[in-house]
Protein backbone atom coordinates (compact mmCIF):
# COMPACT_ATOMS: atom_id res chain seq x y z
CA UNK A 1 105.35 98.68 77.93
CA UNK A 2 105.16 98.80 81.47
CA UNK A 3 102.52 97.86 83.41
CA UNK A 4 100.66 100.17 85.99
CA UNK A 5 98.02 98.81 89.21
CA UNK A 6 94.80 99.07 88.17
CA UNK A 7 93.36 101.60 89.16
CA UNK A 8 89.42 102.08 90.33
CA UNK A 9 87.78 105.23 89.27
CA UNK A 10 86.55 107.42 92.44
CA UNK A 11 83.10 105.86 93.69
CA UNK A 12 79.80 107.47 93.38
CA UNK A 13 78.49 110.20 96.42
CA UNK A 14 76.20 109.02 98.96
CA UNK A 15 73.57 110.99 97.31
CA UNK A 16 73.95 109.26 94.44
CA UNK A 17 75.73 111.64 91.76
CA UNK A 18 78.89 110.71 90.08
CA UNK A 19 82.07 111.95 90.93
CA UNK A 20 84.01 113.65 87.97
CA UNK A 21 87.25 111.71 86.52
CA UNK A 22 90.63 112.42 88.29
CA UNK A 23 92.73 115.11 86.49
CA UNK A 24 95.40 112.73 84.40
CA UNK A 25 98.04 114.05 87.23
CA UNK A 26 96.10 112.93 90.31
CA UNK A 27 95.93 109.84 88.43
CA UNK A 28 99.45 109.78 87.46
CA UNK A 29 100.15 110.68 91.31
CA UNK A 30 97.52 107.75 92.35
CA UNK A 31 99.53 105.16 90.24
CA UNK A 32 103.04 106.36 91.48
CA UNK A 33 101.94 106.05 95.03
CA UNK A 34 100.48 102.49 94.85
CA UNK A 35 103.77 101.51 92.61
CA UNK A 36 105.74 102.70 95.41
CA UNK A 37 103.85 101.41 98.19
CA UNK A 38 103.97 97.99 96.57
CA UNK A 39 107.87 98.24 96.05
CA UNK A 40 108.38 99.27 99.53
CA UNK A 41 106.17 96.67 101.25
CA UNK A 42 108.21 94.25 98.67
CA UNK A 43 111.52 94.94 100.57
CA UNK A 44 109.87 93.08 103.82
CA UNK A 45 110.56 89.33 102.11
CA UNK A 46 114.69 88.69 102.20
CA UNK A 47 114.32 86.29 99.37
CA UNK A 48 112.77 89.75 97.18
CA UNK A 49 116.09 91.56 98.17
CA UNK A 50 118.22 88.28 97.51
CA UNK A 51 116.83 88.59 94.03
CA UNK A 52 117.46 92.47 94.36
CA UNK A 53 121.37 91.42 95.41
CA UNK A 54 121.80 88.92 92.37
CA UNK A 55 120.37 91.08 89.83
CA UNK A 56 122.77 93.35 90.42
CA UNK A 57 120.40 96.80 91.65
CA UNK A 58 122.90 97.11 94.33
CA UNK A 59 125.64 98.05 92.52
CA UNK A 60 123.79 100.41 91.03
CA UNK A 61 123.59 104.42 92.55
CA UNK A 62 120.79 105.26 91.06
CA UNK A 63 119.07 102.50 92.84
CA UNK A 64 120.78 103.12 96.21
CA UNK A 65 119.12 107.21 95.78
CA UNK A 66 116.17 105.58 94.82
CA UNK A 67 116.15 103.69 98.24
CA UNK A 68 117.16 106.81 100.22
CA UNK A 69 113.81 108.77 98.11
CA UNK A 70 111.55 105.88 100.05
CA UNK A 71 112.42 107.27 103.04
CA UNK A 72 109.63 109.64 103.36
CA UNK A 73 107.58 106.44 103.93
CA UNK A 74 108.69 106.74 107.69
CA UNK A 75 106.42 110.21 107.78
CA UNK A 76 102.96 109.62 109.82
CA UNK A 77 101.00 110.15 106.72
CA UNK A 78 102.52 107.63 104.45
CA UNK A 79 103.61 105.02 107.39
CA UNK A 80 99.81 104.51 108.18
CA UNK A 81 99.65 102.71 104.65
CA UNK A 82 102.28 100.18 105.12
CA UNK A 83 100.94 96.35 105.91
CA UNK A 84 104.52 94.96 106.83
CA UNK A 85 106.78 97.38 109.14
CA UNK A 86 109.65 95.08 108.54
CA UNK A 87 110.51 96.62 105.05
CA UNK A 88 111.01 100.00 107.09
CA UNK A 89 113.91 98.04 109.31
CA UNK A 90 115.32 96.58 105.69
CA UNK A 91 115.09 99.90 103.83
CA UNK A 92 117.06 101.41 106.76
CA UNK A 93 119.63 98.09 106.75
CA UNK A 94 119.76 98.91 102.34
CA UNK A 95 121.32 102.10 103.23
CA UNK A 96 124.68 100.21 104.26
CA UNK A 97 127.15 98.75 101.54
CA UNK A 98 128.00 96.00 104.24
CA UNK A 99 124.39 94.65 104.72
CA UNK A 100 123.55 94.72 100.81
CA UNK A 101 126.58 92.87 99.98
CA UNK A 102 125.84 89.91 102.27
CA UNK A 103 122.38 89.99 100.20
CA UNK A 104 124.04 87.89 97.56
CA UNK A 105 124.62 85.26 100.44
CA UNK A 106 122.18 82.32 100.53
CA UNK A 107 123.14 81.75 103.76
CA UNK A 108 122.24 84.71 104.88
CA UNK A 109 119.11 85.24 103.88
CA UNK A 110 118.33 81.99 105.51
CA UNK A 111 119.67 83.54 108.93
CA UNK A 112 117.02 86.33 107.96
CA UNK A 113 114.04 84.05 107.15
CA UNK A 114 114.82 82.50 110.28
CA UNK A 115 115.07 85.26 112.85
CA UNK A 116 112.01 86.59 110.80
CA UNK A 117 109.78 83.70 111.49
CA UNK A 118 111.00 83.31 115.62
CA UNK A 119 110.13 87.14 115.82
CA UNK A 120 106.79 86.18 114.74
CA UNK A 121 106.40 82.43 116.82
CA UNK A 122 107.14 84.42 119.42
CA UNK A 123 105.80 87.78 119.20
CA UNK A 124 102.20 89.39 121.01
CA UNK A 125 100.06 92.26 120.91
CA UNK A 126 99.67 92.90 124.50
CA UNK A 127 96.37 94.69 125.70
CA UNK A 128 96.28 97.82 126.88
CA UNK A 129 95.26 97.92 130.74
CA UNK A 130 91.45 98.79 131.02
CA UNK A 131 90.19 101.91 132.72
CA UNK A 132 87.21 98.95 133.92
CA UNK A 133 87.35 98.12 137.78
CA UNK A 134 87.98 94.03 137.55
CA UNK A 135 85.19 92.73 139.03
CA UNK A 136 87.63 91.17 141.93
CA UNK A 137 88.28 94.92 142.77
CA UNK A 138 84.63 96.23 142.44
CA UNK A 139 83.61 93.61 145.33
CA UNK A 140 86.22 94.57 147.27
CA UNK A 141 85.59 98.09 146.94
CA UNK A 142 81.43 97.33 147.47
CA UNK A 143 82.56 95.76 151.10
CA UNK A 144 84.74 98.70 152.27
CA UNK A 145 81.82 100.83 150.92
CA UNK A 146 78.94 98.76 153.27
CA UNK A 147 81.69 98.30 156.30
CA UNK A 148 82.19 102.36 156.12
CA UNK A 149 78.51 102.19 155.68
CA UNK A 150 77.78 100.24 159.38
CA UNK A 151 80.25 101.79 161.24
CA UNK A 152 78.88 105.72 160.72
CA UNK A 153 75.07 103.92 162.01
CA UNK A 154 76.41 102.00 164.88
């Protein structure tokens, strides 16, 4: 038996009055999208697809076409969902035979953990520039403003 995410029924209205159940295939559709969301943000940890590699799901085609179906995760609408971008740069590495055969490799996957964890020693959101005057340039601009100011009474 396999076993699905659990999933919440839809919550009540503001106003108060209870939504109706989900149609069994909007709940079907509900439970294949978190299952695949799940899978997908799995392929983010190299010791997941090391497991992947030894298993043997590489070898298999129907796995590889599965891999190539998560694609549409890339699309605006379904990329807003996903927690840790990194399994979109492994799902595009899975779709070469050379990459998923070096899965197998301890030694690689170390080399993976590794650059994984400098990328994020090292990495930072930088801010966007305000559209704010810093206050440096606002007293600047005051003085030019009261300068201009003198110089048309005198």
């Amino acid at each position: 038996m396999q076993q699905y995410p659990t999933i919440l029924p839809p919550p009540n209205l503001p106003d108060g009055t209870i939504v109706p159940p989900r149609s069994e295939e909007k709940e079907n559709n509900l439970i294949r999208f978190q299952a695949e969301l799940e899978f997908i943000q799995c392929l983010s940890n190299p010791q997941y697809l090391h497991s992947l590699a030894t298993q043997g799901y590489f070898a298999k085609e129907t796995f590889i076409n599965y891999l190539n179906y998560l694609q549409y995760w890339r699309k605006p609408e379904y990329v807003k969902f996903i927690m840790y971008p990194t399994c979109l740069i492994y799902l595009t590495l899975l779709q070469s035979d050379q990459f998923r055969s070096r899965l197998s490799d301890l030694g690689f996957i170390n080399e993976l953990m590794r650059v994984g964890i400098k990328h994020h020693e090292t990495w930072r959101v930088e801010k966007p520039p305000t559209k704010d005057i810093p206050k440096s340039e606002e007293k600047k601009e005051d003085l030019d403003n009261n300068q201009a100011h003198d110089e048309d009474e005198g």
